[in-house]
C-alpha atoms as a PDB file:
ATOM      1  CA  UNK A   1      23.803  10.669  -3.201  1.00  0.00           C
ATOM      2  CA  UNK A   2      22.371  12.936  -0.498  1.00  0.00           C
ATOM      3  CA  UNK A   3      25.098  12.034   2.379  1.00  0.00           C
ATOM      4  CA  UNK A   4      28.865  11.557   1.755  1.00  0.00           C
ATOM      5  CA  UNK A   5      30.184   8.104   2.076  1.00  0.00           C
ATOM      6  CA  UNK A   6      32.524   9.304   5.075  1.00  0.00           C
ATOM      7  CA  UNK A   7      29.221  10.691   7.040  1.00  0.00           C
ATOM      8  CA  UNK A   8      27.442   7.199   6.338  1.00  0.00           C
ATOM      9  CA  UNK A   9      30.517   5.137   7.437  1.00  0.00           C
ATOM     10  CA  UNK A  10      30.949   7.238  10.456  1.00  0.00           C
ATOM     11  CA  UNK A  11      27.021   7.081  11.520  1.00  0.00           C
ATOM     12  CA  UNK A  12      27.085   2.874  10.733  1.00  0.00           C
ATOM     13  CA  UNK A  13      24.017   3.614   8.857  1.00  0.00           C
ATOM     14  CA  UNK A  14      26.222   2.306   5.378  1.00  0.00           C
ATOM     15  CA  UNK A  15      25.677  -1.836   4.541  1.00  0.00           C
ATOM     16  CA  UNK A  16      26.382  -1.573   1.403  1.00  0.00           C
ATOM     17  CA  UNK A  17      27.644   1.284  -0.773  1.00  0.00           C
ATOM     18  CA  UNK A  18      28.705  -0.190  -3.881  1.00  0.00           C
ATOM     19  CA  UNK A  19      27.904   1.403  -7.940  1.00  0.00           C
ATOM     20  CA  UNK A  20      25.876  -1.566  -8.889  1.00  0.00           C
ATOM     21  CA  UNK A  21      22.286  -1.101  -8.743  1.00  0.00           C
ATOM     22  CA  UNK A  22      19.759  -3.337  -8.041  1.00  0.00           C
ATOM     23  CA  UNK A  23      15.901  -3.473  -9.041  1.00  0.00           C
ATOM     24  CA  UNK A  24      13.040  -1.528  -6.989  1.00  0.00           C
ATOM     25  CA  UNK A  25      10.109  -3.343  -5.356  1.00  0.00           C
ATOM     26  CA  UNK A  26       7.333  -1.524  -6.114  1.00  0.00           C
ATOM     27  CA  UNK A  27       4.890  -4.528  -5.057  1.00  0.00           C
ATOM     28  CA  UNK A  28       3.868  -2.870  -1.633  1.00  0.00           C
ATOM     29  CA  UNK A  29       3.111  -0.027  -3.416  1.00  0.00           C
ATOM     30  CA  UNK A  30       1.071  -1.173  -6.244  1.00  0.00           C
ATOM     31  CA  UNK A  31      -1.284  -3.329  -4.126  1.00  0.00           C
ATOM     32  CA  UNK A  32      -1.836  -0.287  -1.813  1.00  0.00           C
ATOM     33  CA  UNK A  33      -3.112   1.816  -4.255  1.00  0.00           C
ATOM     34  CA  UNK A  34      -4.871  -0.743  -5.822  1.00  0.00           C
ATOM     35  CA  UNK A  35      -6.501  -1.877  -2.702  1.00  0.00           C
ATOM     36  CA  UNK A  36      -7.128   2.099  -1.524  1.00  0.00           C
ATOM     37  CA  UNK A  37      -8.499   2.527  -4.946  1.00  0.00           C
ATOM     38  CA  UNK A  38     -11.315  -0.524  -5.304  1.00  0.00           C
ATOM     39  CA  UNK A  39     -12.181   0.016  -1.222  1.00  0.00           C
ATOM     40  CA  UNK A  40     -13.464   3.542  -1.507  1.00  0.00           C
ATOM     41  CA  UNK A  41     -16.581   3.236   0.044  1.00  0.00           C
ATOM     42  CA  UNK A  42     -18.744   3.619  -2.440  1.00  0.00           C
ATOM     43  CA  UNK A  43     -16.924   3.809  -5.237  1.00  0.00           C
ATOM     44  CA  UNK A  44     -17.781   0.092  -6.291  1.00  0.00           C
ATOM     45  CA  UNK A  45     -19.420  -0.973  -3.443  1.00  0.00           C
ATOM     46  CA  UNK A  46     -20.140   0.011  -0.002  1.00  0.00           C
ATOM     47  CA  UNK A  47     -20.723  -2.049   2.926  1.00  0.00           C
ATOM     48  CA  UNK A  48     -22.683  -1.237   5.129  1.00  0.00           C
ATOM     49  CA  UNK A  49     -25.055   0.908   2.664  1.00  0.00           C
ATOM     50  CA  UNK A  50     -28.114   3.269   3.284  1.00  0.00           C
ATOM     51  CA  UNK A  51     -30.645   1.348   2.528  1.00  0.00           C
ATOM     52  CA  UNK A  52     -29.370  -2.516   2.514  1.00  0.00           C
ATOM     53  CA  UNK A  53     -26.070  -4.047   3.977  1.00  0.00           C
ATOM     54  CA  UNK A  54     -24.557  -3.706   0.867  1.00  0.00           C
ATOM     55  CA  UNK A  55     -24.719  -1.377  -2.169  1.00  0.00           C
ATOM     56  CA  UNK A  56     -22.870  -0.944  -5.510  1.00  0.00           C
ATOM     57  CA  UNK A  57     -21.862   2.345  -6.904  1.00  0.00           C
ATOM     58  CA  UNK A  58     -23.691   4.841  -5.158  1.00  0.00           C
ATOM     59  CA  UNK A  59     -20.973   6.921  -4.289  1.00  0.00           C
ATOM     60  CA  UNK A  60     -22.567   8.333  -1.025  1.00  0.00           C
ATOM     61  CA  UNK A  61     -20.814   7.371   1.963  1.00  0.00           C
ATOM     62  CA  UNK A  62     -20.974   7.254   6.186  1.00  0.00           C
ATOM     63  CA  UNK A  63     -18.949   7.018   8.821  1.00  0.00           C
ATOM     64  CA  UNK A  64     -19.847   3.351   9.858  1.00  0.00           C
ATOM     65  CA  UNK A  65     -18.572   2.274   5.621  1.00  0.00           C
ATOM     66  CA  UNK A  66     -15.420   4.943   6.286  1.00  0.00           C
ATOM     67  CA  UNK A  67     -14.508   2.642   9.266  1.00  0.00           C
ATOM     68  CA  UNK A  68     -15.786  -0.866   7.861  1.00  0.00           C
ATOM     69  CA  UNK A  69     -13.932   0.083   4.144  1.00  0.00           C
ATOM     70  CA  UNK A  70     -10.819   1.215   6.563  1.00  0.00           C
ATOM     71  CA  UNK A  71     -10.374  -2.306   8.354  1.00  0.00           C
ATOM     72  CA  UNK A  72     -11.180  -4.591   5.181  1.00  0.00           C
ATOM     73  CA  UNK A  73      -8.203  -1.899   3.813  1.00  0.00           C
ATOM     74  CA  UNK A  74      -6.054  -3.248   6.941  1.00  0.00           C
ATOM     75  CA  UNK A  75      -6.907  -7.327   6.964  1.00  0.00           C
ATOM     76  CA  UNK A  76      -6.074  -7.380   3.057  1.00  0.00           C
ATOM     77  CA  UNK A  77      -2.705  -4.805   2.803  1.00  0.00           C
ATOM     78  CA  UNK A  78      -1.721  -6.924   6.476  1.00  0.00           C
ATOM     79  CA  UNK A  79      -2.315 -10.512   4.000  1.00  0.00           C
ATOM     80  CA  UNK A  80      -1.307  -9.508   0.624  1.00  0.00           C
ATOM     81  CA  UNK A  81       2.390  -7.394   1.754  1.00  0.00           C
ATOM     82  CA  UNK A  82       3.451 -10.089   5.293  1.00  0.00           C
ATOM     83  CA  UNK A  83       1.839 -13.493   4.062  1.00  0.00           C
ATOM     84  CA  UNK A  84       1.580 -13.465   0.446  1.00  0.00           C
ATOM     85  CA  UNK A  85       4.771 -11.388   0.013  1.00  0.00           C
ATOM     86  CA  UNK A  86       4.197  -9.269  -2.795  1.00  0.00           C
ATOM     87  CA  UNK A  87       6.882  -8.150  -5.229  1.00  0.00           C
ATOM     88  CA  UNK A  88       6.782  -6.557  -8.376  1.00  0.00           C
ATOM     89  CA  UNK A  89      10.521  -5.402 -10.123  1.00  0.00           C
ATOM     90  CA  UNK A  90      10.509  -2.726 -12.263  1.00  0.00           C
ATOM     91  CA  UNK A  91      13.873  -0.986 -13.528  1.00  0.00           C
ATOM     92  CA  UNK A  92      16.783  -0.278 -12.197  1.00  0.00           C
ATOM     93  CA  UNK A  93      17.686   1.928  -9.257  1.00  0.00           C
END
């Protein structure tokens, strides 16, 4: 442990400093990378594209896709991590 268990007790920032362990979310992370991952503009699609509104796979992107691709990124983390309440438990920590 990085602090001493005097140092946390002293600084009230100790809840709960018991040897069992107990199991790591690693939902937010997983759907943030996921999400990050498929909205890369232009990576699968890109919206809003070149030449039409929308366009798969082209892998060229613009600043008006960077900032559409960046809010989609926002609405779904906001809905998938405060109301569908993601969790995934994986090992002990």
């Amino acid at each position: 442990m990085f602090f001493s268990h005097y140092s946390l007790n002293c600084l009230g920032l100790c809840r709960c400093l018991k040897e069992e362990k107990t199991m790591l979310d690693w939902g937010p992370d997983f759907v943030a990378m996921v999400l990050f991952v498929l909205l890369t503009p232009g990576l699968l699609f890109q919206v809003p594209g070149h030449h039409m509104c929308v366009e798969f796979g082209n892998f060229k992107i613009s600043g008006a896709s960077v900032l559409i691709h960046s809010l989609l990124y926002f609405g779904l983390i906001c809905v998938f991590l405060l109301a569908v309440n993601v969790h995934l438990y994986f090992g002990k920590g």
